[in-house]
Protein backbone atom coordinates (compact mmCIF):
# COMPACT_ATOMS: atom_id res chain seq x y z
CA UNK A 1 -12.49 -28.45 10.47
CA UNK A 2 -16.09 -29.44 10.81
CA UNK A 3 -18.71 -26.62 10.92
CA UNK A 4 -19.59 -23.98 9.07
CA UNK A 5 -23.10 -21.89 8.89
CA UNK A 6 -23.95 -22.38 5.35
CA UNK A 7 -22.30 -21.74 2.16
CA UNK A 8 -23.99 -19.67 -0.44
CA UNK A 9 -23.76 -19.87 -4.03
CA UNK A 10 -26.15 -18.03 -6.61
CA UNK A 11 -24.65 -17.95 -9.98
CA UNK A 12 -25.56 -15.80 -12.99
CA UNK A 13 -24.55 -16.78 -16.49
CA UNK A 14 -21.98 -13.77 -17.94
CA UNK A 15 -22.29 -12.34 -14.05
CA UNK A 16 -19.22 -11.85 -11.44
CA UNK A 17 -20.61 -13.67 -8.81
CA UNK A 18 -19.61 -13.75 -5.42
CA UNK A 19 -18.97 -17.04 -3.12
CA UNK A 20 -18.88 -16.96 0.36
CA UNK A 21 -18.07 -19.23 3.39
CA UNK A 22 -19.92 -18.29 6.50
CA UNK A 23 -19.27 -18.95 10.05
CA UNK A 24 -16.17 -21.79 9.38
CA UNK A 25 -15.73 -22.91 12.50
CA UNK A 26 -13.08 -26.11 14.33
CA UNK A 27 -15.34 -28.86 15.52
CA UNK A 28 -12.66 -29.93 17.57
CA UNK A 29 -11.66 -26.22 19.57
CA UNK A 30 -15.66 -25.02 18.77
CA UNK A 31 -14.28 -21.79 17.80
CA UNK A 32 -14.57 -19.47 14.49
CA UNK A 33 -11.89 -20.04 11.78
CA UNK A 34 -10.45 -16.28 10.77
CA UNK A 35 -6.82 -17.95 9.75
CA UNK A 36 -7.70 -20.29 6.92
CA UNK A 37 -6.08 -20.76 3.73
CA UNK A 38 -9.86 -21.17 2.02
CA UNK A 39 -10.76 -21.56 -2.05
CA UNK A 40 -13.21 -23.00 -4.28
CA UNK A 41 -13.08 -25.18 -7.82
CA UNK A 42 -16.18 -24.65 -9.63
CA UNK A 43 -16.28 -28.18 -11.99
CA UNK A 44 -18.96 -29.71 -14.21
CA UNK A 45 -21.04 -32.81 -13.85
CA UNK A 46 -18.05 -34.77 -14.97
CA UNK A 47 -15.48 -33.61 -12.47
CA UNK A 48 -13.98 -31.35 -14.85
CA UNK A 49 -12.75 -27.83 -14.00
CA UNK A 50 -15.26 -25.20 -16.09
CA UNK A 51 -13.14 -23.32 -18.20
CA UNK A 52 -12.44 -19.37 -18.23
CA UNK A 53 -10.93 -18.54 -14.68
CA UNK A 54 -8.21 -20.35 -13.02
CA UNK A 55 -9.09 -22.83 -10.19
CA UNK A 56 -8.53 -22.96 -7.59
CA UNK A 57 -9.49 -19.20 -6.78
CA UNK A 58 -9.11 -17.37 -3.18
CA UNK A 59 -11.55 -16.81 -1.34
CA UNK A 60 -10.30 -14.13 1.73
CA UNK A 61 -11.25 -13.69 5.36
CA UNK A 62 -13.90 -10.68 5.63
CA UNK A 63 -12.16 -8.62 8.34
CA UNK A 64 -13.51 -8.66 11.99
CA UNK A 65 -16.23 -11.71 11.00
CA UNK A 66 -16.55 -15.00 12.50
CA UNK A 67 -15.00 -17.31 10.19
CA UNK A 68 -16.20 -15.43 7.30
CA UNK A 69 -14.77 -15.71 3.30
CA UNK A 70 -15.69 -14.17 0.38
CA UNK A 71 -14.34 -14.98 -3.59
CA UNK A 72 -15.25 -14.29 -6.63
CA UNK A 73 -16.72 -16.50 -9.51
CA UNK A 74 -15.12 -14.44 -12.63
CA UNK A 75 -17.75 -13.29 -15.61
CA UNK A 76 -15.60 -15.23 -17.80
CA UNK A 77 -16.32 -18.27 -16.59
CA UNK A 78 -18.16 -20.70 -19.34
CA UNK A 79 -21.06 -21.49 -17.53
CA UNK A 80 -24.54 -22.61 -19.44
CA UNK A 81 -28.35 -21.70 -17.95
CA UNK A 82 -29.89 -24.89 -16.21
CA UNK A 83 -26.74 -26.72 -15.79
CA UNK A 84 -25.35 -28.27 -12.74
CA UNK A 85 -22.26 -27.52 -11.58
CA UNK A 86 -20.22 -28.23 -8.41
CA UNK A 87 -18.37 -25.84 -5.97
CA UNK A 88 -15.72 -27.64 -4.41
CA UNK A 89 -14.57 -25.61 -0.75
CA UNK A 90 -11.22 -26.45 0.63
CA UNK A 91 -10.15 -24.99 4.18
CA UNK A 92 -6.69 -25.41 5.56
CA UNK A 93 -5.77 -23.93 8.87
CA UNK A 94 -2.91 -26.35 9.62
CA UNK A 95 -2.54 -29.60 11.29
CA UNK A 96 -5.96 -31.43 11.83
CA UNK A 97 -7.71 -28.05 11.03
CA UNK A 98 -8.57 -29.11 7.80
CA UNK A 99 -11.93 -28.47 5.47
CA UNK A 100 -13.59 -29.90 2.06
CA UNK A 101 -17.30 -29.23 1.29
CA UNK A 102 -18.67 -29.75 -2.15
CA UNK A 103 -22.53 -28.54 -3.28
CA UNK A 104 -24.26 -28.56 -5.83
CA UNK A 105 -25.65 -25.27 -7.96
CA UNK A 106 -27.99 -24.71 -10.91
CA UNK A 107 -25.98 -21.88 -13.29
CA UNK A 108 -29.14 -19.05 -13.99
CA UNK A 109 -29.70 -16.21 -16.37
CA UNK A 110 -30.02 -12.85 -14.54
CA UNK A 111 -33.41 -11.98 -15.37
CA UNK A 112 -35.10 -8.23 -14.05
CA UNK A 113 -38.24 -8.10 -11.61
């Protein structure tokens, strides 16, 4: 699998948080991706797996999207303010439909405007 919109990731400190794949798409048939096995590891600067959900977790097709997924980045999850962590994004639709994305995110505290 090659293409994908963008990948978004904000994550609150002591939040659910929400993860989502948009627009997965085949580089090789050019069409959206709405069959993928899809989930993320969220792991620290070390390559460790962050403690306090367990990885890797689903994320599911949004019905009727283009090659949309959504999962969820549990409260419990033992993340500090300021630090980096990595989401790590695998897609498997079969044979030679296959997906792994990894980007980088600064963990925030939820702060009101």
């Amino acid at each position: 699998m090659g293409k994908q919109k963008r990948m978004t990731c904000v994550v609150y400190v002591d939040n659910t948080n929400l993860i989502e794949v948009v627009g997965l798409k085949s580089a090789i048939e050019g069409s959206f991706v709405n069959d993928a096995d899809v989930s993320v590891t969220v792991k620290d600067a070390e390559g460790t797996n962050v403690s306090g959900q367990t990885w890797p977790a689903t994320l599911t097709y949004v019905t009727a999207s283009e090659g949309n997924y959504r999962g969820i980045i549990e409260d419990d999850v033992a993340l500090t303010a300021g630090t980096t962590y990595y989401a790590h994004i695998d897609a498997n639709a079969g044979a030679n439909r296959i997906g792994h994305w990894e980007f980088a995110f600064v963990a925030r505290t939820r702060r009101a405007t």
